[in-house]
N, C-alpha and C. Protein backbone atom coordinates (compact mmCIF):
# COMPACT_ATOMS: atom_id res chain seq x y z
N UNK A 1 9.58 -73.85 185.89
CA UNK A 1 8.52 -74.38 186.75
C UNK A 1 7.19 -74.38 185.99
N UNK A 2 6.45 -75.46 186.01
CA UNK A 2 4.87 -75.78 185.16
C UNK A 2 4.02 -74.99 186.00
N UNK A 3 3.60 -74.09 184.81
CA UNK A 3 2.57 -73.20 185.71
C UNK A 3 1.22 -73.76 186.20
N UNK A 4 0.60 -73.97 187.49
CA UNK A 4 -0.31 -74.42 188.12
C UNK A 4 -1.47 -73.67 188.18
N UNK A 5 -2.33 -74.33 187.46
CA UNK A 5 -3.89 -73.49 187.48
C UNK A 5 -4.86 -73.56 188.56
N UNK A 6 -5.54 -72.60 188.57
CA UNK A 6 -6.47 -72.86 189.53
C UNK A 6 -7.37 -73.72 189.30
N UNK A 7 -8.37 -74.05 190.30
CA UNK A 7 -9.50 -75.15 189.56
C UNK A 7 -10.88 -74.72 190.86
N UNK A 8 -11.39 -75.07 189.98
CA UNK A 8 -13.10 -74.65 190.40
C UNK A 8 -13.44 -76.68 190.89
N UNK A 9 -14.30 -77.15 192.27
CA UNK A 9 -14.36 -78.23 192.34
C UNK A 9 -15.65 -78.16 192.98
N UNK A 10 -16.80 -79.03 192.84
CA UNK A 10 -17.68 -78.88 193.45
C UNK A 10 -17.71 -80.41 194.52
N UNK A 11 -17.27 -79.65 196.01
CA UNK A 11 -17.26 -80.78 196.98
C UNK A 11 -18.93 -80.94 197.65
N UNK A 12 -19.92 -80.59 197.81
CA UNK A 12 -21.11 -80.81 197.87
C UNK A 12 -22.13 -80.93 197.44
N UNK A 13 -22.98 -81.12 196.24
CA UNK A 13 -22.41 -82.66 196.60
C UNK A 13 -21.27 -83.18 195.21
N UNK A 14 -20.74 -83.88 195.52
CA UNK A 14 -19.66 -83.99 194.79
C UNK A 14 -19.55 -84.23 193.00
N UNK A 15 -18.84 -83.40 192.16
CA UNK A 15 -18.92 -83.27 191.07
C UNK A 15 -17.99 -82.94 190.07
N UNK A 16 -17.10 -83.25 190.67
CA UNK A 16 -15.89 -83.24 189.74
C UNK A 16 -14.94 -82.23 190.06
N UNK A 17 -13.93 -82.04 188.98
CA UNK A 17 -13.19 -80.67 189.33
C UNK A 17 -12.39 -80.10 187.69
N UNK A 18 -12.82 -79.09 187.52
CA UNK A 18 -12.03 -78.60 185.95
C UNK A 18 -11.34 -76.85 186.35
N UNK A 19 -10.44 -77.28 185.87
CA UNK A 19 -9.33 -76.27 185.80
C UNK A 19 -10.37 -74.83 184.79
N UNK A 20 -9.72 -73.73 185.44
CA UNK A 20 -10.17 -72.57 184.74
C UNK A 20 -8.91 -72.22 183.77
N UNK A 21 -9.39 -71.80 181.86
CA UNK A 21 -8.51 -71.25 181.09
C UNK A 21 -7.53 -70.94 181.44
N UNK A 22 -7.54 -69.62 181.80
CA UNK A 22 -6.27 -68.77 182.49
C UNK A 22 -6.48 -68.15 183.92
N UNK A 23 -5.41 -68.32 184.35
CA UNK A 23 -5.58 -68.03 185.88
C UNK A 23 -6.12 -66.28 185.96
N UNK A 24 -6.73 -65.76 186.94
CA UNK A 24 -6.76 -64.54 187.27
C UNK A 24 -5.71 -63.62 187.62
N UNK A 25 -5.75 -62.27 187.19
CA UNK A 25 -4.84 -61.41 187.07
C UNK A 25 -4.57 -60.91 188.65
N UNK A 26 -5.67 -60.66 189.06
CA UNK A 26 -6.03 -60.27 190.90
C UNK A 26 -7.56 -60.96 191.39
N UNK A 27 -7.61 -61.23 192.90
CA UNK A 27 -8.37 -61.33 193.08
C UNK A 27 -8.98 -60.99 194.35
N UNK A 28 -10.00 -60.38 195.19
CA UNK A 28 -10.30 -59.87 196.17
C UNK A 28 -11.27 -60.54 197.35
N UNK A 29 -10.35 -60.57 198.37
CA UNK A 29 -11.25 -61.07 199.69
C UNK A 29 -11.93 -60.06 199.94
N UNK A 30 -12.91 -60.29 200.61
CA UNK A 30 -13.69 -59.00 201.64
C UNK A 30 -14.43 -59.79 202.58
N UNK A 31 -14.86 -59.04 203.41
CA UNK A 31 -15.38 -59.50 204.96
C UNK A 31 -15.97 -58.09 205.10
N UNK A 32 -17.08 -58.32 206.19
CA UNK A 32 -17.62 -56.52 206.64
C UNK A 32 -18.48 -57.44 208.03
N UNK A 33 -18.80 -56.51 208.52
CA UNK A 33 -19.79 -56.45 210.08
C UNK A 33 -21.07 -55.80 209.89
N UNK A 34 -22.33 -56.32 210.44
CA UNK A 34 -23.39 -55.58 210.03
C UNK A 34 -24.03 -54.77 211.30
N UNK A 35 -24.19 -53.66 211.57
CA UNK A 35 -24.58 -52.79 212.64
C UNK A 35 -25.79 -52.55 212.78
N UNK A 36 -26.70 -52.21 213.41
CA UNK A 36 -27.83 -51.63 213.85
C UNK A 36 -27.59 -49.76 214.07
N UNK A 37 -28.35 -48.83 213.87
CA UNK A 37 -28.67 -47.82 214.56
C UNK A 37 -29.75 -47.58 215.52
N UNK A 38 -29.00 -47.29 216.85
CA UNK A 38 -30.31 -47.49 217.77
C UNK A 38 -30.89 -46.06 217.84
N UNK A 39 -32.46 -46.08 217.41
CA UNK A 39 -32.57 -44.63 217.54
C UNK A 39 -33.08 -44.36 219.37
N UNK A 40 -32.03 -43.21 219.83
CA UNK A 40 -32.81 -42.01 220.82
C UNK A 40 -32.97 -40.65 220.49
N UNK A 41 -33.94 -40.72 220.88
CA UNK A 41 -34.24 -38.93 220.53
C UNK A 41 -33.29 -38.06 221.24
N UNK A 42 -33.30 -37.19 220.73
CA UNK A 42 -32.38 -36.08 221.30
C UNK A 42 -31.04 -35.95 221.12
N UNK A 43 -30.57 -37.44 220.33
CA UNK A 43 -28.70 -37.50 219.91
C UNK A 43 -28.73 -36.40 218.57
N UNK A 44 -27.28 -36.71 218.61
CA UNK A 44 -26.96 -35.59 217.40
C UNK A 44 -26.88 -36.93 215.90
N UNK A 45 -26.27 -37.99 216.88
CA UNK A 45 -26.07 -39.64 216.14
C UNK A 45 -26.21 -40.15 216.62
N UNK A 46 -26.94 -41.46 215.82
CA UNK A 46 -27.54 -42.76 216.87
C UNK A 46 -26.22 -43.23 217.11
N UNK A 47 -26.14 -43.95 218.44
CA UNK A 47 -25.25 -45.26 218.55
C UNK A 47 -25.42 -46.66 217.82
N UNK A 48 -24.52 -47.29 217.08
CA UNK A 48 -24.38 -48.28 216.89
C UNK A 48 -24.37 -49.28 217.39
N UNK A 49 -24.80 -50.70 217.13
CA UNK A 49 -25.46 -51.98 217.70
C UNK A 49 -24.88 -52.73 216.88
N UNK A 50 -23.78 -53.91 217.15
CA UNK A 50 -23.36 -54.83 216.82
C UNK A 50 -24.42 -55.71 216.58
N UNK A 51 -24.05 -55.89 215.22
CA UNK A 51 -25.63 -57.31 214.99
C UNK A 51 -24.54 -58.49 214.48
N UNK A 52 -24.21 -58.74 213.56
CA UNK A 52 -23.38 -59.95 213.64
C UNK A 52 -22.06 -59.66 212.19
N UNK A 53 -21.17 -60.88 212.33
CA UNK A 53 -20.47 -60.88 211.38
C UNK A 53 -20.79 -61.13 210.07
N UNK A 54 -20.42 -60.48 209.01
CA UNK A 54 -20.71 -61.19 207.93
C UNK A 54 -19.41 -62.43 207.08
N UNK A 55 -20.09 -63.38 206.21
CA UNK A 55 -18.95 -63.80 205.51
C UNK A 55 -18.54 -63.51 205.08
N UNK A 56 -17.18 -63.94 204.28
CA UNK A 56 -15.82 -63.72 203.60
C UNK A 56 -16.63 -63.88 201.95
N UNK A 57 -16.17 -63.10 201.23
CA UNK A 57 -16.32 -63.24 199.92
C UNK A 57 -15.04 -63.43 199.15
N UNK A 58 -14.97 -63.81 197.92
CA UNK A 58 -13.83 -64.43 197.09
C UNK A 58 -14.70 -63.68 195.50
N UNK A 59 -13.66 -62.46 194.77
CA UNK A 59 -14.31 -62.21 193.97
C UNK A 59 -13.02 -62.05 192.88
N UNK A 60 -13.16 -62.20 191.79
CA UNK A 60 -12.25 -62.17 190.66
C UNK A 60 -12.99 -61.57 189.27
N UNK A 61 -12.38 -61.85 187.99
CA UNK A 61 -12.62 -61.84 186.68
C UNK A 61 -11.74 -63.14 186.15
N UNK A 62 -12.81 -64.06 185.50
CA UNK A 62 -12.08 -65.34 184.71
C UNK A 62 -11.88 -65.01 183.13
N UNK A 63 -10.65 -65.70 182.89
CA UNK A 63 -10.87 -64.80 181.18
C UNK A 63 -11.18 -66.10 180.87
N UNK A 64 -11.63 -66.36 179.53
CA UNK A 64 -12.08 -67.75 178.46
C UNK A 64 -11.71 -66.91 177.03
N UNK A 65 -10.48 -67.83 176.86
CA UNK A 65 -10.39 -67.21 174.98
C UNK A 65 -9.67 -68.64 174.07
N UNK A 66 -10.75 -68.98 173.29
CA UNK A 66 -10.74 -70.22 172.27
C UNK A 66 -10.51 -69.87 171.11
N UNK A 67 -10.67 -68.73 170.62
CA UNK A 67 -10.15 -68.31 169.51
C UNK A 67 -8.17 -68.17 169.24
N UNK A 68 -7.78 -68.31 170.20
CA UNK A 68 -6.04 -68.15 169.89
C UNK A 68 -5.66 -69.94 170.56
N UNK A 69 -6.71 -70.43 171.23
CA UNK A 69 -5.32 -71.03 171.49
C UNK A 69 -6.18 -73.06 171.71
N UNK A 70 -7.72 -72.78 171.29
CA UNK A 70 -8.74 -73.71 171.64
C UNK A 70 -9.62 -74.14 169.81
N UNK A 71 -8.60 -73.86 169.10
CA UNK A 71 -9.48 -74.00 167.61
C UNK A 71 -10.82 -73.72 167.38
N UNK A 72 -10.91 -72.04 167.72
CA UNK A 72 -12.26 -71.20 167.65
C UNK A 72 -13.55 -71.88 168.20
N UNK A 73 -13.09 -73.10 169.03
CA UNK A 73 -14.73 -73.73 169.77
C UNK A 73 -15.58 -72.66 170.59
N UNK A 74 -16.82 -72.85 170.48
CA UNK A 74 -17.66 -71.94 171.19
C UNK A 74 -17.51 -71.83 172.79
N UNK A 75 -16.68 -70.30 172.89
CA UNK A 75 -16.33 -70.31 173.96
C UNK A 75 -17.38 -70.62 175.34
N UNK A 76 -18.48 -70.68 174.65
CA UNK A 76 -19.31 -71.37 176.70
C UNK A 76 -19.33 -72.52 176.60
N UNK A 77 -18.58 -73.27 176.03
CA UNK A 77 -18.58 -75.00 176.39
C UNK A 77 -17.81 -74.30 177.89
N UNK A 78 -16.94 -73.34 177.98
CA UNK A 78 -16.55 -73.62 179.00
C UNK A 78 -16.85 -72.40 179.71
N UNK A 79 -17.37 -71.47 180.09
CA UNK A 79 -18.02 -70.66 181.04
C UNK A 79 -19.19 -71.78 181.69
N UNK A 80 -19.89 -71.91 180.73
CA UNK A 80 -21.28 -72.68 181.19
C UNK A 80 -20.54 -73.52 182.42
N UNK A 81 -18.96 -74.17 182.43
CA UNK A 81 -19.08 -74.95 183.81
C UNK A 81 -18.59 -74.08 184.64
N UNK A 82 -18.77 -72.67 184.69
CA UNK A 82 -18.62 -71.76 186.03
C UNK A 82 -19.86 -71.41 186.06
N UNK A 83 -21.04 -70.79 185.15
CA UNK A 83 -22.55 -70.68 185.65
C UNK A 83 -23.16 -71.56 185.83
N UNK A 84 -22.56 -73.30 185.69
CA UNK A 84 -23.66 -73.92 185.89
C UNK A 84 -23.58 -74.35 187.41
N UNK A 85 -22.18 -73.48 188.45
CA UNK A 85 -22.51 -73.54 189.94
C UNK A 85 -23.60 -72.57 190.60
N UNK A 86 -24.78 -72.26 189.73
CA UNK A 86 -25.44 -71.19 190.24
C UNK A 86 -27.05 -72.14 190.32
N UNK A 87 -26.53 -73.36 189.71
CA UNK A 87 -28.03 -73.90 190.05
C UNK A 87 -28.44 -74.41 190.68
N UNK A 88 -29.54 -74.53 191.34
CA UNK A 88 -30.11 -75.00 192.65
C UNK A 88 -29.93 -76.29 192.50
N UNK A 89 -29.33 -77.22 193.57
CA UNK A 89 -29.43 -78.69 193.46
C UNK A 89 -30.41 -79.13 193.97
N UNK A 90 -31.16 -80.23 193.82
CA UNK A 90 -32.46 -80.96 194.24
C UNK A 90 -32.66 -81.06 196.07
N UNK A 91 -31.22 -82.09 195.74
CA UNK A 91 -30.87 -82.55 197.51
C UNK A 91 -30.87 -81.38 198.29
N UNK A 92 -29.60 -80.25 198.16
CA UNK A 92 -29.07 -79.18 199.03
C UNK A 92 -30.47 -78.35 199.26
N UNK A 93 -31.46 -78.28 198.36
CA UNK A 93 -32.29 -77.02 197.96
C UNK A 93 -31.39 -75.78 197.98
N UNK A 94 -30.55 -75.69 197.16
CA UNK A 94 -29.20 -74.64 197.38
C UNK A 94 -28.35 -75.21 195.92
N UNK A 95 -27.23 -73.95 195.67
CA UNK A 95 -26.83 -73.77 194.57
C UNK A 95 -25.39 -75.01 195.66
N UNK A 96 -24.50 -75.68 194.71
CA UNK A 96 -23.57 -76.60 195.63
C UNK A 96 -22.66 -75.69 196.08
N UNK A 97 -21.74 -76.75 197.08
CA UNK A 97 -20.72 -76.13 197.61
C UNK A 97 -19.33 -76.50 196.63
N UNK A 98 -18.24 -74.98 196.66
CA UNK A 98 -17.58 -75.15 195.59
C UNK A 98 -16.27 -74.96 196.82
N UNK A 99 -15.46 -75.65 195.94
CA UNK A 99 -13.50 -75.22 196.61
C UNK A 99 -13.03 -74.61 195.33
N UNK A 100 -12.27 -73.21 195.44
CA UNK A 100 -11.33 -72.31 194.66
C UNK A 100 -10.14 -73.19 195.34
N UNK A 101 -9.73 -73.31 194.39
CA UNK A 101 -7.93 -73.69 194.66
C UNK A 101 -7.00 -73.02 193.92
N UNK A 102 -6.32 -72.05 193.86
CA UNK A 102 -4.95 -71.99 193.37
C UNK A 102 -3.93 -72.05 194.44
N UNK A 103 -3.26 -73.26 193.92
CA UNK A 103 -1.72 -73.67 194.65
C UNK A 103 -2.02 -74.03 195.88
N UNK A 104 -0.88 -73.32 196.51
CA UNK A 104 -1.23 -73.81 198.40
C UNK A 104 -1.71 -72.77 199.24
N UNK A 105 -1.92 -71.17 198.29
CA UNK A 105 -1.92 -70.10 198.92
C UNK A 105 -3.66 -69.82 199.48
N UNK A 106 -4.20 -69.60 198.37
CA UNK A 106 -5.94 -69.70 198.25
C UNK A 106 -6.54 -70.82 197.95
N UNK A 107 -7.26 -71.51 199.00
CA UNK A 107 -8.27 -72.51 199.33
C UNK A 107 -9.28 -71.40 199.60
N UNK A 108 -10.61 -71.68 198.87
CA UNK A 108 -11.44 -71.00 199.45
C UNK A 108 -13.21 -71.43 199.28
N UNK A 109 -14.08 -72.24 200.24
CA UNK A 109 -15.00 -73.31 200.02
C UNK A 109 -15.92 -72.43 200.10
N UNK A 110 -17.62 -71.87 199.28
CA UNK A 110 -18.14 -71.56 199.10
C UNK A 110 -19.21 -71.72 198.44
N UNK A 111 -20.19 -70.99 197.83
CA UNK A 111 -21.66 -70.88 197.01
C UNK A 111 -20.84 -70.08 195.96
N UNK A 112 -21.57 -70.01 194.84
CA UNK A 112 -21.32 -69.27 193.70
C UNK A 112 -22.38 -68.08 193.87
N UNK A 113 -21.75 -66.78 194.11
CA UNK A 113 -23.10 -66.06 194.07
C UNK A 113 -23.63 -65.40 193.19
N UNK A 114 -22.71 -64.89 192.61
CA UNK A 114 -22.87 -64.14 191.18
C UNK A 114 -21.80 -64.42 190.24
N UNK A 115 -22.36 -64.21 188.60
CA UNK A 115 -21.74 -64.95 188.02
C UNK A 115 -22.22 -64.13 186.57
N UNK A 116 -21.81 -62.95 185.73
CA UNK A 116 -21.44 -62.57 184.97
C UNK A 116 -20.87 -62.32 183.75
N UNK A 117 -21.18 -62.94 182.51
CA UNK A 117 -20.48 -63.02 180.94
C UNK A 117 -20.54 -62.07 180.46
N UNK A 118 -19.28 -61.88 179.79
CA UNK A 118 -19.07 -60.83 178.82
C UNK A 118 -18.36 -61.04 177.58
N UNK A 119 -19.08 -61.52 176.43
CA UNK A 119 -18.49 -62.05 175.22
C UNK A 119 -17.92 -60.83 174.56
N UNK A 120 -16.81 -61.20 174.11
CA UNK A 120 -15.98 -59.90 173.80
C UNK A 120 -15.44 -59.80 172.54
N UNK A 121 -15.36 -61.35 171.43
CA UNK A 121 -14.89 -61.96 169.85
C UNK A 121 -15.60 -62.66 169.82
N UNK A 122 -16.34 -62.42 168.32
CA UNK A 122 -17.56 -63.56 167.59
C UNK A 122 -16.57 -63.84 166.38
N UNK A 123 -17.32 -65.28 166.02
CA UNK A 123 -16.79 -65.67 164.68
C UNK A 123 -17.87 -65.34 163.69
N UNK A 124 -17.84 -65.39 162.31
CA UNK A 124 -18.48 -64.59 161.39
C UNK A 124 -20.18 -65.07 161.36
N UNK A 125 -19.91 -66.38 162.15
CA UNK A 125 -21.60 -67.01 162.48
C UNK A 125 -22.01 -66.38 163.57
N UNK A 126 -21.06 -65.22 164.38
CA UNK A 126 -21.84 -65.54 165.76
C UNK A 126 -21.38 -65.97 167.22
N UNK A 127 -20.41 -67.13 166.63
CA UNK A 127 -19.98 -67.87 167.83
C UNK A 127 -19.32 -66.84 168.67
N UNK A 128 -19.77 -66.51 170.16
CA UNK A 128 -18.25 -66.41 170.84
C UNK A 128 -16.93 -67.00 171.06
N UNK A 129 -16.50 -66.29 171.16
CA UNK A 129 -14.62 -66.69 171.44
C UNK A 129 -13.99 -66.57 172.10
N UNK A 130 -14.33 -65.28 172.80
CA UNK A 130 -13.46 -64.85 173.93
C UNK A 130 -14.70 -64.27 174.82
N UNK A 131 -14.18 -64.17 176.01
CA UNK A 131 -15.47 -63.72 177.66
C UNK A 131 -14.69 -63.77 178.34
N UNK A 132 -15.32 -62.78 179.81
CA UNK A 132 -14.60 -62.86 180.63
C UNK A 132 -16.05 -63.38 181.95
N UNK A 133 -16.18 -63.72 182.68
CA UNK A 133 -16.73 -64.16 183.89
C UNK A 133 -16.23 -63.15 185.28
N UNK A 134 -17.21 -62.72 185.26
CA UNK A 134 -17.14 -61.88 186.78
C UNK A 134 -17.45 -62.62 187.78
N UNK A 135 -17.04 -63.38 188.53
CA UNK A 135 -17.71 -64.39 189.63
C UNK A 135 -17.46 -63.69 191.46
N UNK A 136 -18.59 -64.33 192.42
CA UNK A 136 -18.17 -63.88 192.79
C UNK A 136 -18.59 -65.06 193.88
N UNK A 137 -18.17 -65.42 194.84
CA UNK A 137 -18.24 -66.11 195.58
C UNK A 137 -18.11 -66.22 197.24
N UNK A 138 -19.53 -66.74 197.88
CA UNK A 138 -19.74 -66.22 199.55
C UNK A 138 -19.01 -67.87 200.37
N UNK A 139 -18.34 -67.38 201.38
CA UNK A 139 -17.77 -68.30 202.04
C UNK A 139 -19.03 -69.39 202.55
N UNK A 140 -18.28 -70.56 202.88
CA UNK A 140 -19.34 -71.79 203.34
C UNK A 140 -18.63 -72.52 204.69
N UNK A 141 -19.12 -72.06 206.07
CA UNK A 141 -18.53 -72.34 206.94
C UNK A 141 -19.78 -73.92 207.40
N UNK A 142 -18.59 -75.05 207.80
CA UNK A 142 -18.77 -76.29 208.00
C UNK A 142 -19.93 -76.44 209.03
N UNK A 143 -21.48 -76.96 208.44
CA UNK A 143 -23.03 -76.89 208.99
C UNK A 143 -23.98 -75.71 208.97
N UNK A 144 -23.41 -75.01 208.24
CA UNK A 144 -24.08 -73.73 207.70
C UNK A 144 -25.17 -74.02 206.61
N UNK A 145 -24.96 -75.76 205.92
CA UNK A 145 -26.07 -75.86 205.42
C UNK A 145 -27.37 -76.17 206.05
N UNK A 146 -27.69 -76.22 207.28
CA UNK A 146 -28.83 -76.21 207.55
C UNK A 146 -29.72 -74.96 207.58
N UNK A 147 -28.63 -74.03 207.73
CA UNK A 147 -29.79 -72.28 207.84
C UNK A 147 -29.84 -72.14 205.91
N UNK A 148 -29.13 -73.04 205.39
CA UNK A 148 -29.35 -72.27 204.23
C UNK A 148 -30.90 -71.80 203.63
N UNK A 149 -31.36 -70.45 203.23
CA UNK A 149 -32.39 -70.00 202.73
C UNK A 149 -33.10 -71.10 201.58
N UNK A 150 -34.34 -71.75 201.76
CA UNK A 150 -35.13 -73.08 201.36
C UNK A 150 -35.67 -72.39 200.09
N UNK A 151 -35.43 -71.21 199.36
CA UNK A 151 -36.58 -70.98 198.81
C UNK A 151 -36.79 -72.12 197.16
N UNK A 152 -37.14 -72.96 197.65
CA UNK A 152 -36.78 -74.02 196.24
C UNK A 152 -37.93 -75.12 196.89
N UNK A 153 -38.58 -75.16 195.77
CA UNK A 153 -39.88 -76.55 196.43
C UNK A 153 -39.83 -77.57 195.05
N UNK A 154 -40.21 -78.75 195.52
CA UNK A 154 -40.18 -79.98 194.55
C UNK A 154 -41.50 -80.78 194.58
N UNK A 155 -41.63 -81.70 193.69
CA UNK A 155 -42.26 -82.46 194.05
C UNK A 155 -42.14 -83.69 193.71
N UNK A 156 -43.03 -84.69 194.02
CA UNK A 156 -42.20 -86.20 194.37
C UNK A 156 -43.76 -87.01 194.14
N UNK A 157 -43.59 -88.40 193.44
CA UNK A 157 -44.96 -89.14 192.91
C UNK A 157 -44.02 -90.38 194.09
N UNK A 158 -45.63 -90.29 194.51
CA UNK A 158 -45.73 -91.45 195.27
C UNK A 158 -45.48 -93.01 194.93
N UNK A 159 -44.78 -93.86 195.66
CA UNK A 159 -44.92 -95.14 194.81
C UNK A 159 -45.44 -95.80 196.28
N UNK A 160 -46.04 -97.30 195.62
CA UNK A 160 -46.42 -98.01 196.59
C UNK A 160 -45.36 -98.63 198.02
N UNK A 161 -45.94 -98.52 199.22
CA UNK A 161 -45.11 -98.78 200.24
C UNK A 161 -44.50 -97.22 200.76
N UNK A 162 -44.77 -96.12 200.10
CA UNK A 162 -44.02 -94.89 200.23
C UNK A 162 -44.92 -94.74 201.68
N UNK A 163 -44.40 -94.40 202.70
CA UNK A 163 -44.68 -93.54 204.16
C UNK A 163 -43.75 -91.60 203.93
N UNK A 164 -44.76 -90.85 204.59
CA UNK A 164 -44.23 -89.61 205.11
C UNK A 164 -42.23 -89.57 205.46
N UNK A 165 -42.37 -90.52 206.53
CA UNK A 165 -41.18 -90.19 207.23
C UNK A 165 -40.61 -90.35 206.01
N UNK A 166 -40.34 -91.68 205.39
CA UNK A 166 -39.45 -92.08 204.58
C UNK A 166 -39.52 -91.11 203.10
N UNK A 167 -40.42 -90.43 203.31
CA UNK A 167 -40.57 -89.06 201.74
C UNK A 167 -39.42 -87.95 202.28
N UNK A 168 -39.71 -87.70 204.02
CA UNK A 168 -38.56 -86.59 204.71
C UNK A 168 -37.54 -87.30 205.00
N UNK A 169 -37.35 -88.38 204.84
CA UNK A 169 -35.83 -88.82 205.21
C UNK A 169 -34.86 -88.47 203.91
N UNK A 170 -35.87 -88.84 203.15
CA UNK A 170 -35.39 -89.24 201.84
C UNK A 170 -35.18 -87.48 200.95
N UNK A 171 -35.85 -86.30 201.66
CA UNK A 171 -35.54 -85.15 200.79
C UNK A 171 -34.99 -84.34 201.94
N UNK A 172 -35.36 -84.67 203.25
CA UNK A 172 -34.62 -83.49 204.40
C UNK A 172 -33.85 -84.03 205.28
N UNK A 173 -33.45 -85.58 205.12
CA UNK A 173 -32.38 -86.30 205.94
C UNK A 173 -33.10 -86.62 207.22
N UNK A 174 -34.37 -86.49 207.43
CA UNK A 174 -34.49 -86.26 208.73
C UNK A 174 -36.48 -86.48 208.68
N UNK A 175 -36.28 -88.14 209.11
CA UNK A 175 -37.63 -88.63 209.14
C UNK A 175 -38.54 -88.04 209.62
N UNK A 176 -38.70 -87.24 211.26
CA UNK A 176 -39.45 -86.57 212.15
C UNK A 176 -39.95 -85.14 211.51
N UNK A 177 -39.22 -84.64 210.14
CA UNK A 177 -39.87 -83.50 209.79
C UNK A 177 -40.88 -84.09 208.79
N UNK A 178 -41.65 -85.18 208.95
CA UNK A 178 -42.80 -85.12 207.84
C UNK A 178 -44.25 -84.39 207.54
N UNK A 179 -43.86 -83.37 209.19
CA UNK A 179 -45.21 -82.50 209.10
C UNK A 179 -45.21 -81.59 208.13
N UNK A 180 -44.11 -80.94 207.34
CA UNK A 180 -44.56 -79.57 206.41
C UNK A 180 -45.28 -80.48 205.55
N UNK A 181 -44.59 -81.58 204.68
CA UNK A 181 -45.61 -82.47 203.57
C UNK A 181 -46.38 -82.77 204.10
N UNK A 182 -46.75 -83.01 204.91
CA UNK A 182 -48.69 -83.33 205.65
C UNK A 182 -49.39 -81.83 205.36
N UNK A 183 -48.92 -80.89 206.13
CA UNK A 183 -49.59 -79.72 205.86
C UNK A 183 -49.98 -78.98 204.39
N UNK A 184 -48.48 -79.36 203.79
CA UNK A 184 -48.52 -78.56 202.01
C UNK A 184 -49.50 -79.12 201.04
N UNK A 185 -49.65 -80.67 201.78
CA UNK A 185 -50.87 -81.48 200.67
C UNK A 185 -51.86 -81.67 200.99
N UNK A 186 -52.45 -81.37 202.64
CA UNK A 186 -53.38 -81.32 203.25
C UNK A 186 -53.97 -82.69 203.58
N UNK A 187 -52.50 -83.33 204.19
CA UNK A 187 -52.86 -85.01 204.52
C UNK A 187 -53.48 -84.99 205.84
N UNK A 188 -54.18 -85.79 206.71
CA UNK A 188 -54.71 -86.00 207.44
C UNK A 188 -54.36 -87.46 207.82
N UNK A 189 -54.59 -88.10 207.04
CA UNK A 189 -53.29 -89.37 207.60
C UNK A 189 -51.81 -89.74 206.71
N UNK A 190 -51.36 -89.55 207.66
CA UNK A 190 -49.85 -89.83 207.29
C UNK A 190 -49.77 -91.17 206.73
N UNK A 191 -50.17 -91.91 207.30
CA UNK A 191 -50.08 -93.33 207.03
C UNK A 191 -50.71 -94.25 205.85
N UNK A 192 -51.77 -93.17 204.62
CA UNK A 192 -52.43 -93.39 203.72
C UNK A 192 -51.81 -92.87 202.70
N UNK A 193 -51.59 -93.35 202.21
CA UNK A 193 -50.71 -92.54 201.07
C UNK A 193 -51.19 -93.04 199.34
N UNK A 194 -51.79 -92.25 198.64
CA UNK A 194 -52.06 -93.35 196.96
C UNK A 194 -50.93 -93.08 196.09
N UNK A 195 -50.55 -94.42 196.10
CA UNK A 195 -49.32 -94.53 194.83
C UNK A 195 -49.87 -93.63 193.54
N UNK A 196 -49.10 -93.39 193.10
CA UNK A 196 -49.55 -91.89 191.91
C UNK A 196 -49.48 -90.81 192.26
N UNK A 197 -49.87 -90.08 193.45
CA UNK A 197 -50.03 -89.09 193.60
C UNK A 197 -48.50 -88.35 193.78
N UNK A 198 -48.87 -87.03 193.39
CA UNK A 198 -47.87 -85.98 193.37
C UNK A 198 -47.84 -84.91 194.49
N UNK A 199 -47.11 -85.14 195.11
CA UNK A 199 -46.60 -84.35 196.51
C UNK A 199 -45.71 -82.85 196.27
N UNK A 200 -46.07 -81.94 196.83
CA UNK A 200 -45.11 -80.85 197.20
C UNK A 200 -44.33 -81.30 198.23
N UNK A 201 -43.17 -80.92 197.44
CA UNK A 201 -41.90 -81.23 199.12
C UNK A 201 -41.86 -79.98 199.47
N UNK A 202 -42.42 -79.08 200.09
CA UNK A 202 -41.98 -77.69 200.37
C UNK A 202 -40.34 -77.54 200.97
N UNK A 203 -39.94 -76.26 200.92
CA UNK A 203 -38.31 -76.01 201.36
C UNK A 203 -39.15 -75.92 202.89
N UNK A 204 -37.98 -76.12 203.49
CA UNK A 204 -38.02 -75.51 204.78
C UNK A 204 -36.68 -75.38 205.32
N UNK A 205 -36.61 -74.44 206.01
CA UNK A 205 -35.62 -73.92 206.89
C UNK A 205 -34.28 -74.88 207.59
């Protein structure tokens, strides 16, 4: 039977899909609940307060070794395409959404959250050869990108004919939020706009 690799795919926004070196040896789900302590005076222990669920995590070790079996190429041609799911995309203001696949058993759609090298064989220049990738990855449940945390701001040059709405349609999907860019640039009319100018798109929520 042809052994079937896993593959790393980025479905949001969409970007291809490349198989990882060698499959992982183990790999670990986790899930947890986050509690409150309510304090009253006079307990011996507070009671606990259900505050909410947390997500599912997906965590492993990826090996990368080019020295036995990849004609000594510098082994982060291919790590770099597991850290490069850690970068903020323009559109999402968020790192993308990824699918783990091995086989039919583990599907698992997520953010990249952490992401870890450890070069372990150099060649006599230097090059690495071998690494392993500690990754670790938070579940992505379907419209969860709207709470995603904004902390990512851009900015955007005006061209002629450009309106507000059509600056928020065009970076937050959603024409009616053109008040944060009114406020971040300190517009007063929406409807004046000078071609040239350079806008903060602030994140928002």
């Amino acid at each position: 039977m042809e052994l079937e690799r896993a593959t790393i795919e980025k479905v949001k926004p969409a970007g291809g899909k490349f198989e990882v070196l060698f499959n992982p040896r183990e790999y670990r789900l986790s899930k947890g609940n986050q509690f409150a302590e309510v304090a009253i005076p006079g307990l011996g222990a507070p009671p606990l307060q259900f505050g909410r669920g947390g997500a599912r995590t997906l965590s492993m070790q990826l090996f990368f070794d080019t020295h036995t079996y990849h004609d000594s190429e510098d082994v982060q041609e291919h790590t770099r395409k597991v850290t490069s799911l850690l970068k903020v995309d323009e559109d999402l203001h968020a790192p993308p959404i990824c699918k783990f696949t091995w086989g039919k058993r583990l599907q698992f759609v997520g953010v990249l959250e952490r992401a870890q090298e450890n070069f372990k064989l150099f060649l006599p220049d230097g090059t690495p050869v071998r690494a392993t990738v500690d990754v670790s990855f938070k579940e992505f449940v379907e419209g969860q990108e709207k709470r995603f945390s904004a902390n990512y701001v851009k900015r955007y040059v005006v061209h002629r004919g450009d309106t507000l709405a059509g600056i928020a349609h065009r970076h937050y999907g959603d024409a009616a939020r053109w008040r944060p860019i009114a406020e971040a640039n300190g517009i007063d009319d929406p409807l004046r706009l000078v071609p040239g100018r350079v806008l903060v798109i602030p994140a928002i929520e």
